[in-house]
C-alpha atoms as a PDB file:
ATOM      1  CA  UNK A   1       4.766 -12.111 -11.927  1.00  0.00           C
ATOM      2  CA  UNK A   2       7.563 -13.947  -9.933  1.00  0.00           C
ATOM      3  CA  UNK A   3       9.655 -16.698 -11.762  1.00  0.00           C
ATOM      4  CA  UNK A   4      10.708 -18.652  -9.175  1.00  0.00           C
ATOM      5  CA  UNK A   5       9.170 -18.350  -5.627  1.00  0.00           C
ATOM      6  CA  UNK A   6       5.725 -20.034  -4.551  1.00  0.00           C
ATOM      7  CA  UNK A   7       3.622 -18.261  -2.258  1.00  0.00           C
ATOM      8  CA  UNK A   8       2.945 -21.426   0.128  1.00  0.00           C
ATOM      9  CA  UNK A   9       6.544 -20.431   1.066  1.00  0.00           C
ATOM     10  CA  UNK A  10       6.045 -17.077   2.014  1.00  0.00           C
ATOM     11  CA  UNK A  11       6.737 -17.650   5.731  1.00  0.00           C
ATOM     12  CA  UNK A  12      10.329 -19.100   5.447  1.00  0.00           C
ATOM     13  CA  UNK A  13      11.458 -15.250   5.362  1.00  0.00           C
ATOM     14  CA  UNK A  14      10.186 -14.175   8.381  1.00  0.00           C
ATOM     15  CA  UNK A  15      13.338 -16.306   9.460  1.00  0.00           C
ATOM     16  CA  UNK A  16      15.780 -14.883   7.754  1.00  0.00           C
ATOM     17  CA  UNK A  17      18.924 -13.386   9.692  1.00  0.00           C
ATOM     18  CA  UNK A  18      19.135  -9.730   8.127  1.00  0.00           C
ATOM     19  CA  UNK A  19      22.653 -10.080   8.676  1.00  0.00           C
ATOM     20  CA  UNK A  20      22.816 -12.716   5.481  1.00  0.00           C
ATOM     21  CA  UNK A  21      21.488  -9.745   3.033  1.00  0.00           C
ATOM     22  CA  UNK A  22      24.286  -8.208   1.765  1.00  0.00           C
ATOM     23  CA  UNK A  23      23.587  -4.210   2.695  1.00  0.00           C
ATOM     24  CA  UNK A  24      24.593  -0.942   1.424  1.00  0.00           C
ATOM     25  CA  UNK A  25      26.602   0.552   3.904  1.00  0.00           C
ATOM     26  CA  UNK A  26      24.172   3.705   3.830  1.00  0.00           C
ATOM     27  CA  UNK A  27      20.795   1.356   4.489  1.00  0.00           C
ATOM     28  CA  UNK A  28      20.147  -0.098   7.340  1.00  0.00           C
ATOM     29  CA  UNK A  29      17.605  -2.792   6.981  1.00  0.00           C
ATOM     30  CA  UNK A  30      15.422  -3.549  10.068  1.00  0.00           C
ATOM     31  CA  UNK A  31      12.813  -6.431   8.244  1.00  0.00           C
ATOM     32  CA  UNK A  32      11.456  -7.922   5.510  1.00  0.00           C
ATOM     33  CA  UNK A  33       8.584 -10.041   5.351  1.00  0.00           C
ATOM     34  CA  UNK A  34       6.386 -11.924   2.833  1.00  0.00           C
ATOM     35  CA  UNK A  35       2.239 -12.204   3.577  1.00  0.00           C
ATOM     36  CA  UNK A  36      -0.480 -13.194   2.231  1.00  0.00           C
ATOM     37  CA  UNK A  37      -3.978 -13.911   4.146  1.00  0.00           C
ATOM     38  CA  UNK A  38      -3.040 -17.105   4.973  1.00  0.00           C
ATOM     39  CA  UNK A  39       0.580 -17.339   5.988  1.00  0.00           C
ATOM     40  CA  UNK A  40       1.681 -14.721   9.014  1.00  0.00           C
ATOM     41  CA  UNK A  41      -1.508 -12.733   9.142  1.00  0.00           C
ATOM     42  CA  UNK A  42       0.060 -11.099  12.211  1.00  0.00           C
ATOM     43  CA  UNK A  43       2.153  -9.676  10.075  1.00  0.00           C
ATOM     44  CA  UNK A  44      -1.173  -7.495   8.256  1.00  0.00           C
ATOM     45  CA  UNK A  45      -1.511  -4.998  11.214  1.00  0.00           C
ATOM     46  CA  UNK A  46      -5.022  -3.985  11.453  1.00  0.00           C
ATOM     47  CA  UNK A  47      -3.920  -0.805  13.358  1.00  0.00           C
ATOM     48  CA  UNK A  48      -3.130   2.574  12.706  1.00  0.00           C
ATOM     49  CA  UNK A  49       0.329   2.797  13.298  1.00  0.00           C
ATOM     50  CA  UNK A  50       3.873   4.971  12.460  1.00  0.00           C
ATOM     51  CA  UNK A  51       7.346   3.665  12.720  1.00  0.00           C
ATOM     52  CA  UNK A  52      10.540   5.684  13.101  1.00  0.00           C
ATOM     53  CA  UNK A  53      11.766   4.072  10.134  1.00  0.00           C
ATOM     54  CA  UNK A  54      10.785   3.892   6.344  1.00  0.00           C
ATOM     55  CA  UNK A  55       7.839   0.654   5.177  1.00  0.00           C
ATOM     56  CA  UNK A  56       7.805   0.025   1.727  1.00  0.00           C
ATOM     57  CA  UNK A  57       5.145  -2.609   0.377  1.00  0.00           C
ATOM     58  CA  UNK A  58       5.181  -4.042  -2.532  1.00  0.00           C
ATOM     59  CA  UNK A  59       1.622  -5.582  -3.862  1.00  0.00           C
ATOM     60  CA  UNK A  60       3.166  -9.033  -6.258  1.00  0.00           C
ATOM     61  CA  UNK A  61      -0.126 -10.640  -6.157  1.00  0.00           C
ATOM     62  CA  UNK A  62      -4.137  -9.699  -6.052  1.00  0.00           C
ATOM     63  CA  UNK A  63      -5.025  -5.970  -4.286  1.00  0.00           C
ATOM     64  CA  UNK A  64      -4.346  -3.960  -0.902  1.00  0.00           C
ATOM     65  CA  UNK A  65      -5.618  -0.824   0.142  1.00  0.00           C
ATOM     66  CA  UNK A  66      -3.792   1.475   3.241  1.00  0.00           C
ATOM     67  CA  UNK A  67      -4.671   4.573   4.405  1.00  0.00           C
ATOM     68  CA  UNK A  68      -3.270   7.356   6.223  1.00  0.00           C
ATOM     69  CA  UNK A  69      -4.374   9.465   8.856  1.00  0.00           C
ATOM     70  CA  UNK A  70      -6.708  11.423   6.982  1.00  0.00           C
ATOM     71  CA  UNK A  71      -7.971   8.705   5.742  1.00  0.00           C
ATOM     72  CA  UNK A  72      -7.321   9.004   2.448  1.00  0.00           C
ATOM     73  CA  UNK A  73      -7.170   5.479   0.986  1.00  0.00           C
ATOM     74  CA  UNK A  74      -4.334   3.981  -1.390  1.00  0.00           C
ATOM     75  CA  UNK A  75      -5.617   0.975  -3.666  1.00  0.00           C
ATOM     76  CA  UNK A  76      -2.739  -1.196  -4.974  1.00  0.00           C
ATOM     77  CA  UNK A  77      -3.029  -4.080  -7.776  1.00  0.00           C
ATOM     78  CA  UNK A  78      -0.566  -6.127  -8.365  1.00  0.00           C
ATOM     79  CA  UNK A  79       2.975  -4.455  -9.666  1.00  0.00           C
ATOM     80  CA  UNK A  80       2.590  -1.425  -7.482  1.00  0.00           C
ATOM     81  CA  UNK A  81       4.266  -0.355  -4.747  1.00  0.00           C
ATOM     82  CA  UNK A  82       3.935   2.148  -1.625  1.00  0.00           C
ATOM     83  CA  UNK A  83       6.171   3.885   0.738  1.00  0.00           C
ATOM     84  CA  UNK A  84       5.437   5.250   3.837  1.00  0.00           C
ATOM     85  CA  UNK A  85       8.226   8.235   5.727  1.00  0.00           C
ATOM     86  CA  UNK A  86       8.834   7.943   9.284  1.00  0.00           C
ATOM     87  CA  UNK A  87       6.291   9.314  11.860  1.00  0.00           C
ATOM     88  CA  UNK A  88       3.578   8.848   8.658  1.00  0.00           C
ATOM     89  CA  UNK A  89       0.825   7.307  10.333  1.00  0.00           C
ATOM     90  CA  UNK A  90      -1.203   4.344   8.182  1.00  0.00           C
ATOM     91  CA  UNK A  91      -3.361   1.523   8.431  1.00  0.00           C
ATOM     92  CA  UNK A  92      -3.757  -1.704   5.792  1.00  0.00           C
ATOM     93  CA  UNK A  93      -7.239  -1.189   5.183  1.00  0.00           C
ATOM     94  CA  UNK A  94      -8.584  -3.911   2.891  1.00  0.00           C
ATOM     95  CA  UNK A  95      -6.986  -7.221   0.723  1.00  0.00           C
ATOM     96  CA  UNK A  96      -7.870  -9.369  -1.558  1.00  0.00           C
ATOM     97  CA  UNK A  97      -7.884 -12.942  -0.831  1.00  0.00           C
ATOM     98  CA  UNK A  98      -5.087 -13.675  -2.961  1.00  0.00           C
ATOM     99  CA  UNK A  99      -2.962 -10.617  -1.708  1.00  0.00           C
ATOM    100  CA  UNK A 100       0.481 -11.518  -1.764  1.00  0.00           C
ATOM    101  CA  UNK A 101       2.848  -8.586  -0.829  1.00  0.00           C
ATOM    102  CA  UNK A 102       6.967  -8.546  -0.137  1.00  0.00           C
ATOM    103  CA  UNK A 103       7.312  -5.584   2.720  1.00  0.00           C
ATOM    104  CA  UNK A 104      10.348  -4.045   3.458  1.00  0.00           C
ATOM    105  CA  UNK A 105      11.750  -1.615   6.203  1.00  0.00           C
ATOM    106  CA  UNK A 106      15.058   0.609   6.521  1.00  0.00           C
ATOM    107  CA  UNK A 107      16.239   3.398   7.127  1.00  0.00           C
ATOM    108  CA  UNK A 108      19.286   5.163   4.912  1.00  0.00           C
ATOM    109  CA  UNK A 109      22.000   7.725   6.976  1.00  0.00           C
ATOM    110  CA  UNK A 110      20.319  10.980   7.792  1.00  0.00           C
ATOM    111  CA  UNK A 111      20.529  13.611   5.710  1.00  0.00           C
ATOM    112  CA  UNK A 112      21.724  11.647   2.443  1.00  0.00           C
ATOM    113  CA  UNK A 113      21.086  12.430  -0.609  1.00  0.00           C
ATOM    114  CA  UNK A 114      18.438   9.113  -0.616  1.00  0.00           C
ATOM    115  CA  UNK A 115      17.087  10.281   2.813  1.00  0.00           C
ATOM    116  CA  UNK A 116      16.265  13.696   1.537  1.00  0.00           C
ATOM    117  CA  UNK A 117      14.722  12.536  -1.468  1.00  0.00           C
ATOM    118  CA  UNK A 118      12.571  10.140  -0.639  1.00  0.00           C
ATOM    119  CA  UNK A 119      11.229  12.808   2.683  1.00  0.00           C
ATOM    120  CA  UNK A 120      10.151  15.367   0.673  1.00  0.00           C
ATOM    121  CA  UNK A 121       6.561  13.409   0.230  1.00  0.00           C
ATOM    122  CA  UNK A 122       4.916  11.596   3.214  1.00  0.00           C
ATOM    123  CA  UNK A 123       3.789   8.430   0.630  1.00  0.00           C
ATOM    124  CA  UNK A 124       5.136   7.227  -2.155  1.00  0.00           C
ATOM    125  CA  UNK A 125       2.931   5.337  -4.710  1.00  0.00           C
ATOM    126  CA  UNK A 126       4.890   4.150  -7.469  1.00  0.00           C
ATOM    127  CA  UNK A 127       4.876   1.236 -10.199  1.00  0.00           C
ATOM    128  CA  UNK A 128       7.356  -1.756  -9.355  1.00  0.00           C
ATOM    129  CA  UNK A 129       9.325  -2.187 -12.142  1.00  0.00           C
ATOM    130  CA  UNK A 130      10.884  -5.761 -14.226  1.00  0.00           C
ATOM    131  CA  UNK A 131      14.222  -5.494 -12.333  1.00  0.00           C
ATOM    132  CA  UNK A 132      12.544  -4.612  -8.825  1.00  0.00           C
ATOM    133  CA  UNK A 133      10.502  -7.490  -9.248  1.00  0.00           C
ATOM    134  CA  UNK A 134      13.070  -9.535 -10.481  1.00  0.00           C
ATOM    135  CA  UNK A 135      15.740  -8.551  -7.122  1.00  0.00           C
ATOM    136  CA  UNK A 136      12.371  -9.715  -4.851  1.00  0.00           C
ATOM    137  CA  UNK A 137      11.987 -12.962  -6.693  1.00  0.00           C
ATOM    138  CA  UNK A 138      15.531 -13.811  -6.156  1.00  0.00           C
ATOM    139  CA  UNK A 139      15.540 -12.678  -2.559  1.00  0.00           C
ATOM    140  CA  UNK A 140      12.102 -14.790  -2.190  1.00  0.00           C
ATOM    141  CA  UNK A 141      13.673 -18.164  -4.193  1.00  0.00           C
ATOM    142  CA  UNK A 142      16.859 -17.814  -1.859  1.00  0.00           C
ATOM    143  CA  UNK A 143      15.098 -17.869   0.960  1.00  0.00           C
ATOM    144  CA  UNK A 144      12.991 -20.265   0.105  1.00  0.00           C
ATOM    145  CA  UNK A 145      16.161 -22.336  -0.960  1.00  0.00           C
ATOM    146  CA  UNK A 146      17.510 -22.050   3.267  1.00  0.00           C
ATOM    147  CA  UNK A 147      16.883 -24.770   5.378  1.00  0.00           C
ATOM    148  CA  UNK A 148      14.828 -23.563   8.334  1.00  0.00           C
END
């Protein structure tokens, strides 16, 4: 699915300064991290857990299943995505071995026209599309690119 990035890299962007990502001045971008099993497994929380801000995960590699709450349970393959509101409580449930997922968190300005969007559901499950994948390769090979 990715081009250019390896996965035995994966932990190089766990060091990268958010303040070298270029932003839109309406998203603020707290994280983003790269995990599979093996590299940064504190980075799978095992917890349930909310955050004041929006998580999306994107599944590039193998299959992940959250849940929320309720548990009602979310299984991802690879090229699908999820998206969890703010105050939405969830738990990663289950991976495959081979699990590789890119995870992002941010929040846009209150009350914009993406904020209000993308609250109207509590979860988002959604396809990741060629271009999508394509921006997280290139964020993954640039990073992998730094010298750390």
């Amino acid at each position: 699915m990715l081009n250019h990035y390896t996965k035995a890299r994966a932990g190089k962007l766990t060091k990268l300064k958010i303040g070298e990502i270029i932003q839109p001045s309406n998203i603020k971008i707290y994280w983003l991290n790269s995990v599979t099993p093996s590299n940064n497994p504190e980075f799978i929380n095992h917890q349930i857990h909310k955050h004041s801000y929006y998580e999306a995960h994107f599944v590039l590699d193998g299959t992940a299943e959250w849940a929320d709450e309720n548990d009602h349970v979310y299984r991802l393959s690879s090229g699908e995505g999820i998206l969890f509101t703010p105050q939405v409580r969830h738990i990663i449930k289950n991976f495959s071995h081979d699990m590789f997922r890119f995870s992002l968190a941010f929040a846009p300005e209150p009350d914009s026209i993406f904020d209000n969007h993308l609250s109207q559901k509590n979860i988002h499950r959604f396809m990741l599309s060629p271009r999508l994948i394509d921006c997280i390769d290139v964020i993954l090979h640039d990073v992998e690119q730094k010298n750390f």
